[in-house]
N, C-alpha and C. Protein backbone atom coordinates (compact mmCIF):
# COMPACT_ATOMS: atom_id res chain seq x y z
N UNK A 1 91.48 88.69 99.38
CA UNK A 1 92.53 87.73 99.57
C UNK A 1 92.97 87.24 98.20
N UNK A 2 94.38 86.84 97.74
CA UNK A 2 94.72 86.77 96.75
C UNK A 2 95.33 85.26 97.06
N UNK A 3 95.55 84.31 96.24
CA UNK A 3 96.41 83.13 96.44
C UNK A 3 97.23 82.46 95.25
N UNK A 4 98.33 82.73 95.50
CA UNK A 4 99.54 81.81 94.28
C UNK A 4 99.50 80.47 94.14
N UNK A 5 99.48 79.91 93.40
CA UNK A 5 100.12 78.69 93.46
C UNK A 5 101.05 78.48 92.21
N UNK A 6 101.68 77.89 92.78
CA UNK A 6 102.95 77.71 92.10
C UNK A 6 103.14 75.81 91.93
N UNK A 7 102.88 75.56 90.36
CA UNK A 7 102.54 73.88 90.13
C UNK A 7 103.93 73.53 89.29
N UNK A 8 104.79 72.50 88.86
CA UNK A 8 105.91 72.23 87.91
C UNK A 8 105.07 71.15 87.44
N UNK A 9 103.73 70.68 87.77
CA UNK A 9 103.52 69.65 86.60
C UNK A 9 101.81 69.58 86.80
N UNK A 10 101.54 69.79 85.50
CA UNK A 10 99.80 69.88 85.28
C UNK A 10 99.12 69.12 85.86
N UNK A 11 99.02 67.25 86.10
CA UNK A 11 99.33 66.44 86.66
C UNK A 11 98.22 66.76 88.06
N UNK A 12 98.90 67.80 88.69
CA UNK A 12 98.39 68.53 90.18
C UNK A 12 97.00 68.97 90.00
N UNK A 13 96.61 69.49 88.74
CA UNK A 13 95.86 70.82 89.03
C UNK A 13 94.59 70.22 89.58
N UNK A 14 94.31 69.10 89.32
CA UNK A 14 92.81 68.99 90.35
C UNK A 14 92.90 68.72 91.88
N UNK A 15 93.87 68.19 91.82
CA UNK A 15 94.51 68.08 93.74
C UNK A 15 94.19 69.38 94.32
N UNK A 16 94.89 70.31 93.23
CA UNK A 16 94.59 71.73 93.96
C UNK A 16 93.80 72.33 93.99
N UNK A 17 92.93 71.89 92.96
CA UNK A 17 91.47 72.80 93.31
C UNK A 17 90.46 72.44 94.40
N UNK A 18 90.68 71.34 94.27
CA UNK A 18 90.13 70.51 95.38
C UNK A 18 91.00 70.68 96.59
N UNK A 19 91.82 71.23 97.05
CA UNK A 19 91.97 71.75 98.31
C UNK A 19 91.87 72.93 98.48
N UNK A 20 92.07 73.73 97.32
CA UNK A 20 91.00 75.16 97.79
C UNK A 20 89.30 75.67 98.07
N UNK A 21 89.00 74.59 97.02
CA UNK A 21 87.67 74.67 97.58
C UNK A 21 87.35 73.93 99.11
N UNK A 22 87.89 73.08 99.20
CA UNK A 22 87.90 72.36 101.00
C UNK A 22 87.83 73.88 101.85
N UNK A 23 89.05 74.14 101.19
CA UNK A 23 89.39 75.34 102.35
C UNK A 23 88.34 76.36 102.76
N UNK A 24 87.40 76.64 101.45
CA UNK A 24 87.07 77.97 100.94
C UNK A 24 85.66 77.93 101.44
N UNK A 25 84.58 76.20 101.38
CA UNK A 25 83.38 75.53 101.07
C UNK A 25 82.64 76.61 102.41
N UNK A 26 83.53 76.37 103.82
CA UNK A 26 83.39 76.56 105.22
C UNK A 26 82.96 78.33 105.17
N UNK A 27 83.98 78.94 104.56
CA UNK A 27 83.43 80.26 104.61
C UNK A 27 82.81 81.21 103.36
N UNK A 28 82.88 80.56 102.28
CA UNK A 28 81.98 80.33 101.15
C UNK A 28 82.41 82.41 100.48
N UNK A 29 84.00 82.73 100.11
CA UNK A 29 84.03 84.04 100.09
C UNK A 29 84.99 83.84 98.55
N UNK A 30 85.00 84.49 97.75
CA UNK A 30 85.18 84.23 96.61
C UNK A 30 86.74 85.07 96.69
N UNK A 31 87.47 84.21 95.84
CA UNK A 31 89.14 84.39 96.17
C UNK A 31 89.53 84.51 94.38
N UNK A 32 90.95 85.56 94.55
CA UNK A 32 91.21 85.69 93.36
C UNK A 32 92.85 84.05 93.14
N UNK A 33 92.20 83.80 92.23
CA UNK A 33 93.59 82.14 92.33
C UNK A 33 94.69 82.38 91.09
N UNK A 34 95.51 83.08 91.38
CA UNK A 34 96.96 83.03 90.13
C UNK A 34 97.77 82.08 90.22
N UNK A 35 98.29 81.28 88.81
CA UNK A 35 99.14 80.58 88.86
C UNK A 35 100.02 81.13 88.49
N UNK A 36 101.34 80.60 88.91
CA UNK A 36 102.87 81.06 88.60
C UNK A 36 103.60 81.33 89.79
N UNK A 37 104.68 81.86 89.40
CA UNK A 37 106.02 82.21 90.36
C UNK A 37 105.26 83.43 91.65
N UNK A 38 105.38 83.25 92.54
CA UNK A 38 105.23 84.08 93.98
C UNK A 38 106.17 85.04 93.82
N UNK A 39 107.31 85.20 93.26
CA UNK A 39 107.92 86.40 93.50
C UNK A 39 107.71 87.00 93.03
N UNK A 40 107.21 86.63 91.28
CA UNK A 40 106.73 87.62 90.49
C UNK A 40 105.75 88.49 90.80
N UNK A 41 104.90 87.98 91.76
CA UNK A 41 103.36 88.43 91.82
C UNK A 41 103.38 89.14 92.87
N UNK A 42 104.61 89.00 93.81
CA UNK A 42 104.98 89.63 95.00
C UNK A 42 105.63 91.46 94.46
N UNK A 43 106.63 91.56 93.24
CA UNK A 43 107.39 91.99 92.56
C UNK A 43 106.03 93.01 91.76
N UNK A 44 105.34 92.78 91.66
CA UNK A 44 103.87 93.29 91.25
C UNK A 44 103.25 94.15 92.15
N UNK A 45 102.81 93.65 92.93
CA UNK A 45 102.56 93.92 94.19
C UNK A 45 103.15 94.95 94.78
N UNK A 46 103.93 94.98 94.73
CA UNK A 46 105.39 95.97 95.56
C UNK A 46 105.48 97.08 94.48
N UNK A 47 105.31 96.99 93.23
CA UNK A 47 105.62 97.91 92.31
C UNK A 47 104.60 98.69 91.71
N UNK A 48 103.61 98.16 91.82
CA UNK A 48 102.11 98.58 91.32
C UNK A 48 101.77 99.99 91.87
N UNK A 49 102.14 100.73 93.07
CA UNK A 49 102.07 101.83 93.60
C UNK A 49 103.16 102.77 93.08
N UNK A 50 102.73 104.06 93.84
CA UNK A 50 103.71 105.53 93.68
C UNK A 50 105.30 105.00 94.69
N UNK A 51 104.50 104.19 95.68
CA UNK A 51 105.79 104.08 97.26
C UNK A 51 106.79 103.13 96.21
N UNK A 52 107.94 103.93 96.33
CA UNK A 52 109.09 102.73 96.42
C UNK A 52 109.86 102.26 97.16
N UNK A 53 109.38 102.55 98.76
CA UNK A 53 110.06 101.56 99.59
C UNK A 53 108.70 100.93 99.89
N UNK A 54 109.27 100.10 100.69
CA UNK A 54 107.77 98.73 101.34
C UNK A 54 108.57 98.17 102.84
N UNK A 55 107.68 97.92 103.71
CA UNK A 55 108.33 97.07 104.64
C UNK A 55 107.91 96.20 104.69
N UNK A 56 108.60 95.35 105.69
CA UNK A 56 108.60 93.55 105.51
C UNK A 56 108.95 92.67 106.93
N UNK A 57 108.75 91.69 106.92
CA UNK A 57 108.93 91.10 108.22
C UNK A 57 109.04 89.72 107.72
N UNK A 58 109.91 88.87 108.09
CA UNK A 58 110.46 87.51 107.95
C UNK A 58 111.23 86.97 109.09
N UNK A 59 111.32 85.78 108.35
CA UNK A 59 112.13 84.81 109.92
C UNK A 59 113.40 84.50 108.95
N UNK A 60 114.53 85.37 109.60
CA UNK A 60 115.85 85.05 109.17
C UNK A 60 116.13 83.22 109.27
N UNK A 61 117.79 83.03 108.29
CA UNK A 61 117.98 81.67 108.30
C UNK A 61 118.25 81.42 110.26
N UNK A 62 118.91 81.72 110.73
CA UNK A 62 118.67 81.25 112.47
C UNK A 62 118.15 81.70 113.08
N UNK A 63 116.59 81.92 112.34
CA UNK A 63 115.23 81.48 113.54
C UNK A 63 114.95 82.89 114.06
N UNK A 64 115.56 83.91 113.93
CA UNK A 64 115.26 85.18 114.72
C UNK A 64 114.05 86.09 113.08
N UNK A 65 113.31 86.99 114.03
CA UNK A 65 112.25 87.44 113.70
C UNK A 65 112.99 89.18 113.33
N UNK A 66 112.78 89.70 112.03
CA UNK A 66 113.16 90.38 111.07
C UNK A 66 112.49 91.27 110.47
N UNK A 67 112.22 92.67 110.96
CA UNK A 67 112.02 93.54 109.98
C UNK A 67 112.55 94.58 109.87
N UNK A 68 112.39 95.20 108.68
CA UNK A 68 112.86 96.93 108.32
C UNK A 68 112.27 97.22 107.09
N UNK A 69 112.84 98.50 106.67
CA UNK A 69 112.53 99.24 105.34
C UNK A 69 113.80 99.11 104.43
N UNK A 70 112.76 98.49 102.85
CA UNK A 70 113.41 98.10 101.92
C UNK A 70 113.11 98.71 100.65
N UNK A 71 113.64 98.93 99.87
CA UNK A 71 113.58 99.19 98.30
C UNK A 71 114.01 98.30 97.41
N UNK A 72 113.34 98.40 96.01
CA UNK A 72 113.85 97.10 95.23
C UNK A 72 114.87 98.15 94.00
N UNK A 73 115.24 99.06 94.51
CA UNK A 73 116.26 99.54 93.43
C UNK A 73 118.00 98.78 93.41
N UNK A 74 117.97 98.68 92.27
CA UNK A 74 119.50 97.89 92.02
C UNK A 74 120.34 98.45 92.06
N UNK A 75 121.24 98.86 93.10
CA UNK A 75 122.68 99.68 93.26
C UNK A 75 123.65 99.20 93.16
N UNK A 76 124.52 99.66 92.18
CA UNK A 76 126.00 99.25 91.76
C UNK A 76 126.96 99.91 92.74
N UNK A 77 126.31 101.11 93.39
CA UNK A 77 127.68 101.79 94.48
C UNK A 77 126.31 102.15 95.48
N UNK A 78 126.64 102.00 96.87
CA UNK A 78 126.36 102.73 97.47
C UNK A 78 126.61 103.10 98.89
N UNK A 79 126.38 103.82 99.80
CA UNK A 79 127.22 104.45 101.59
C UNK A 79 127.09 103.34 101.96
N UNK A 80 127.77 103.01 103.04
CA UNK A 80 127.59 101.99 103.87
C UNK A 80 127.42 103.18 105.10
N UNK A 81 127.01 102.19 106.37
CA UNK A 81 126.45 103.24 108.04
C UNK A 81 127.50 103.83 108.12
N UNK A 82 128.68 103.23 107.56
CA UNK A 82 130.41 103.86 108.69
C UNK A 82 130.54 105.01 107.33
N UNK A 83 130.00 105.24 106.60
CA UNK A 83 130.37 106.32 105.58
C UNK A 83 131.44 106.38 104.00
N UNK A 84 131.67 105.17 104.48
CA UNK A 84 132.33 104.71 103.16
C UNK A 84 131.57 103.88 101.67
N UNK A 85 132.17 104.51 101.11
CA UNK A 85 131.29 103.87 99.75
C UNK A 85 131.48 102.40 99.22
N UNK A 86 130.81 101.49 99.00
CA UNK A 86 130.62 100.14 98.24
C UNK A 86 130.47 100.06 97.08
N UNK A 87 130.89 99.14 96.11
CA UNK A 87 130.49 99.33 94.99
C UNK A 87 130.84 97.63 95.01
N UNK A 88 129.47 97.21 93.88
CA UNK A 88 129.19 95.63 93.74
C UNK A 88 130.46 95.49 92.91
N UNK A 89 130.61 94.30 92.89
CA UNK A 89 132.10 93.66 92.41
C UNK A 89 131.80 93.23 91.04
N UNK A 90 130.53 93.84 90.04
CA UNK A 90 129.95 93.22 88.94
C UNK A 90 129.56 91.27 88.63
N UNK A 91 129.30 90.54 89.29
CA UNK A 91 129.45 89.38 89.65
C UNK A 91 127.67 89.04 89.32
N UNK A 92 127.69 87.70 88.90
CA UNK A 92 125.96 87.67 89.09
C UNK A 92 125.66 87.27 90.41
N UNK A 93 124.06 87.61 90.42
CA UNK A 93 123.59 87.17 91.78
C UNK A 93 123.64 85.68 91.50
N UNK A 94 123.96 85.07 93.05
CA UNK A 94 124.25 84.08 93.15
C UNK A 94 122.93 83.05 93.98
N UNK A 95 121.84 84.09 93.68
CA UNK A 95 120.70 82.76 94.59
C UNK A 95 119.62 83.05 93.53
N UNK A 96 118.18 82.35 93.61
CA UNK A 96 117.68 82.24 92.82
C UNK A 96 116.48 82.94 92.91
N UNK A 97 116.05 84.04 91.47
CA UNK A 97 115.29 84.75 91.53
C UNK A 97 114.22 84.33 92.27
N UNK A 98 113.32 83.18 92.28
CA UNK A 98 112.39 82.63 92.40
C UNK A 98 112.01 82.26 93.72
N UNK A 99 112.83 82.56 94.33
CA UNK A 99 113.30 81.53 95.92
C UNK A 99 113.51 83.33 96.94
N UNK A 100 114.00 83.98 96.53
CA UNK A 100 114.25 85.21 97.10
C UNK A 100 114.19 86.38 96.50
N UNK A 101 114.15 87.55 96.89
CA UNK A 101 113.73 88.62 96.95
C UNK A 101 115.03 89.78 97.16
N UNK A 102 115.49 90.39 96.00
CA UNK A 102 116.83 91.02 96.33
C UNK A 102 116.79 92.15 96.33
N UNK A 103 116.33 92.68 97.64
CA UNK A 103 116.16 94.51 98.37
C UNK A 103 117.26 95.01 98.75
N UNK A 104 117.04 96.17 98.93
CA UNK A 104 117.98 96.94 99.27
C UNK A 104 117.41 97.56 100.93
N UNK A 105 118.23 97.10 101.94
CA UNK A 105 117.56 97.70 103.37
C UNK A 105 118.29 98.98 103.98
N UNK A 106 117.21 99.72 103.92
CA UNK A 106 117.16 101.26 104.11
C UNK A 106 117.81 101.26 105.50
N UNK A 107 117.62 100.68 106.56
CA UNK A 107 118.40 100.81 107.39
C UNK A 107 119.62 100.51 108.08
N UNK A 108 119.91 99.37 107.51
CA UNK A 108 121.49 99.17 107.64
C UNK A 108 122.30 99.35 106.23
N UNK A 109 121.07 99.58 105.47
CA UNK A 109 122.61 100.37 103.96
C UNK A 109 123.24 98.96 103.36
N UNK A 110 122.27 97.99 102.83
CA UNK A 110 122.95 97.15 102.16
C UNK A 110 121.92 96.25 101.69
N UNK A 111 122.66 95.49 100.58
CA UNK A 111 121.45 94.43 99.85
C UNK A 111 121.12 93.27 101.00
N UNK A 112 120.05 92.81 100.89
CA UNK A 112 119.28 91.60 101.46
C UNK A 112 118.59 90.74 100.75
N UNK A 113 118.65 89.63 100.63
CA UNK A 113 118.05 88.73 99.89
C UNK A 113 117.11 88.26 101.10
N UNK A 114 115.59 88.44 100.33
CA UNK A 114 114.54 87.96 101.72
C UNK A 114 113.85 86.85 100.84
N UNK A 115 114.10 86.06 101.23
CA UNK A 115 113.37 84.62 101.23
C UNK A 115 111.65 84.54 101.17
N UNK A 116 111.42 83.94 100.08
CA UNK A 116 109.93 84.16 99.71
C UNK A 116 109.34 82.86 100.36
N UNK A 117 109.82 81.98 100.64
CA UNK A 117 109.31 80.93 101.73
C UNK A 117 108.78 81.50 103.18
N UNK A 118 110.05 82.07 103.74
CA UNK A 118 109.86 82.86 105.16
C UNK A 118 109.09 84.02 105.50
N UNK A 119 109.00 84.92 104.51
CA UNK A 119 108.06 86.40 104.42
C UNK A 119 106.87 85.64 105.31
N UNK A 120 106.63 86.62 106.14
CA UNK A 120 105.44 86.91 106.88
C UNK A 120 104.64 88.17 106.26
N UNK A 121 104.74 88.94 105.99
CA UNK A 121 104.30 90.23 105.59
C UNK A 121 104.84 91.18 104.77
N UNK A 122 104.13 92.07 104.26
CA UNK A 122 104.57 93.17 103.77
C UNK A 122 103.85 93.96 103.62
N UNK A 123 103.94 95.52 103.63
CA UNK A 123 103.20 97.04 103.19
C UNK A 123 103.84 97.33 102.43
N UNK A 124 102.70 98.51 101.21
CA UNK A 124 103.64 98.82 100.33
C UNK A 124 102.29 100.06 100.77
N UNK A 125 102.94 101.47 100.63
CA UNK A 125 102.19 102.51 101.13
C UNK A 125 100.81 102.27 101.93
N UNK A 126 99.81 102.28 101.89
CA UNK A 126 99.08 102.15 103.29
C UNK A 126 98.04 100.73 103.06
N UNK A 127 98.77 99.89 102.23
CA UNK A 127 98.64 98.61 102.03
C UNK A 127 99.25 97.41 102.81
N UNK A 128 98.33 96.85 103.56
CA UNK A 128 99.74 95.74 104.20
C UNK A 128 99.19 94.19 104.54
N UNK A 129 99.75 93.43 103.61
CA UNK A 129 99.82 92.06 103.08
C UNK A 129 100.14 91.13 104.01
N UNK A 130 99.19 90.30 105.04
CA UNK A 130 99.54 89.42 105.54
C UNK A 130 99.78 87.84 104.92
N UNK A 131 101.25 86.96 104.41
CA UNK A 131 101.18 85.56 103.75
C UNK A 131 101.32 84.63 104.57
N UNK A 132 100.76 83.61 104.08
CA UNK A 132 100.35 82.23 104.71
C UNK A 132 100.65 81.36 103.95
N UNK A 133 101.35 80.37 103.76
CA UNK A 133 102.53 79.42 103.11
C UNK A 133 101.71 77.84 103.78
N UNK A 134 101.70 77.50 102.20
CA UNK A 134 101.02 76.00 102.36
C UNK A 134 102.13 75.08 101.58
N UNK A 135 102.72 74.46 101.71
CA UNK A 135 103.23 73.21 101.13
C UNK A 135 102.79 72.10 100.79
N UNK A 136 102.52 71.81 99.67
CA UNK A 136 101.95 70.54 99.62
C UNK A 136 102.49 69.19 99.64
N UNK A 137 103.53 69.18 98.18
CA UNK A 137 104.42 68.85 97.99
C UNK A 137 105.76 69.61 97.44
N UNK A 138 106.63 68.82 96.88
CA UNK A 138 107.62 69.73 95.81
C UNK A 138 107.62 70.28 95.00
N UNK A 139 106.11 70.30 94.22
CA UNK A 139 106.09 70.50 93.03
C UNK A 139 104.39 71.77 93.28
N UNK A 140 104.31 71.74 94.49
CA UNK A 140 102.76 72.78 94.38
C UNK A 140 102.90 73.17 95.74
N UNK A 141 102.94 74.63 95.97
CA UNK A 141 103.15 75.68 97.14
C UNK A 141 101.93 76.55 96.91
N UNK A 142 100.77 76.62 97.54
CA UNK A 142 99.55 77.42 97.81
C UNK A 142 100.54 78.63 98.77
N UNK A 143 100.03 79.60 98.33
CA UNK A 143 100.28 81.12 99.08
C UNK A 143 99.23 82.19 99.17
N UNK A 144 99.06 82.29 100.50
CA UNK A 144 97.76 83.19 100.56
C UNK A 144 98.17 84.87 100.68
N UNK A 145 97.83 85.46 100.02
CA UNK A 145 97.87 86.97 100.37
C UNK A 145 96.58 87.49 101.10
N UNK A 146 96.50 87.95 102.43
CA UNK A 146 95.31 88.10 103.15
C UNK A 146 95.69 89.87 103.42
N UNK A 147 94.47 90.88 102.80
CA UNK A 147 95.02 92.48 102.92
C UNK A 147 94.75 92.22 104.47
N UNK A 148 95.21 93.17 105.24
CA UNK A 148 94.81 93.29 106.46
C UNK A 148 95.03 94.50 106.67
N UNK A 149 94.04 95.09 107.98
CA UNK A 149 94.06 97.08 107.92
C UNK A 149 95.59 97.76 108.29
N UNK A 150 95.06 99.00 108.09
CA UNK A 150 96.76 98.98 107.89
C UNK A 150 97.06 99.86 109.92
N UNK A 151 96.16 99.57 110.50
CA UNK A 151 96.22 99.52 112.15
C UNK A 151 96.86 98.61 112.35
N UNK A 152 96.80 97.17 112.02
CA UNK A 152 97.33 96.14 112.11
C UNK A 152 99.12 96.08 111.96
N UNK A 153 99.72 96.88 112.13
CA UNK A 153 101.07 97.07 111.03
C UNK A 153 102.05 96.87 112.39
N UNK A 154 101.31 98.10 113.37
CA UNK A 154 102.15 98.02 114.79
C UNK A 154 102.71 96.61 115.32
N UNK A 155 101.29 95.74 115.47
CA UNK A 155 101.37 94.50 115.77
C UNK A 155 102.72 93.87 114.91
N UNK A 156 102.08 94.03 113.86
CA UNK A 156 103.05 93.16 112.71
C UNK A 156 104.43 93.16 113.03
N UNK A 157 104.75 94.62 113.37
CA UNK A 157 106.58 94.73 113.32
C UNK A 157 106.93 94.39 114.83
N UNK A 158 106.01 94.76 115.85
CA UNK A 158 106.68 94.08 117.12
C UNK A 158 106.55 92.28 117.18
N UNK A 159 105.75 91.89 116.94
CA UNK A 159 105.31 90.53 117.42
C UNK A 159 105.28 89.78 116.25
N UNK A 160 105.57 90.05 114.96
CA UNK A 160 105.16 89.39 113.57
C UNK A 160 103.85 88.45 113.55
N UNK A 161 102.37 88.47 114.29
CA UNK A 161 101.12 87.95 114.13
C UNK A 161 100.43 89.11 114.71
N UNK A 162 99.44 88.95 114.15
CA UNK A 162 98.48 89.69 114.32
C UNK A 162 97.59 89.23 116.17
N UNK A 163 97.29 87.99 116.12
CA UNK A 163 96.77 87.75 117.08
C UNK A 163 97.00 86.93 117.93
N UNK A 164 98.66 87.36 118.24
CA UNK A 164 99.19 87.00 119.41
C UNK A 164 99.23 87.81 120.59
């Protein structure tokens, strides 16, 4: 199990250790703890292998439950389903690295920005990452990366939990 946290002021850091160990005391299993940005480490994660697609599962902005196959390659032109070609309008991205995740989805043929708050999961070749999102306050977001087998995957894309 891997866990982010993500702090904007030093201030925190014993709050937080002290709620990981709370967490941890009960099942007493030794955890790897990175500080910094979640996307980065997500962006790591995803790239660290041969696979360059990964799939994913999230809860879109109105509440409906979301997955497919994605790549993180940056396309300036590419098909759309109806067969016509796109090409980006050169413009910057307009949301924030840190906050989302800007894929490219293999099955409807277009960019997606997936929200690093909402992610439920991800595989990246026969790897597959169940996250768990703690809020504390504004300024410190605990994120758990839990591996889980990769049998588990079926579940994942119909029902997005494992043990429902």
């Amino acid at each position: 199990m891997y866990i982010v946290i993500r702090i904007t002021a030093v201030i925190y850091w014993s709050a937080t250790l002290t709620l990981i160990q709370l967490t941890n005391r009960s099942t007493m299993t030794q955890t790897n703890i990175r500080l910094g940005n979640v996307s980065d480490y997500l962006h790591a994660l995803m790239t660290v292998t041969k696979a360059k697609k990964f799939r994913a599962g999230f809860v879109k902005k109105n509440g409906d439950y979301r997955t497919g196959r994605f790549d993180l390659v940056n396309r300036s032109t590419w098909k759309q389903t109806d067969g016509t070609m796109y090409k980006r309008k050169g413009k910057k991205r307009t949301t924030n690295a840190d906050e989302y995740i800007l894929a490219h989805d293999l099955d409807k043929k277009a960019p997606r920005n997936i929200s690093v708050a909402t992610l439920k999961w991800f595989s990246v070749g026969k790897k597959v990452y169940k996250i768990n999102h703690l809020e504390v306050n504004d300024s410190i977001t605990v994120v758990m990366f839990e591996k889980v087998k990769f049998t588990a995957l079926k579940n994942l894309i119909k029902r997005g939990d494992i043990n429902e």
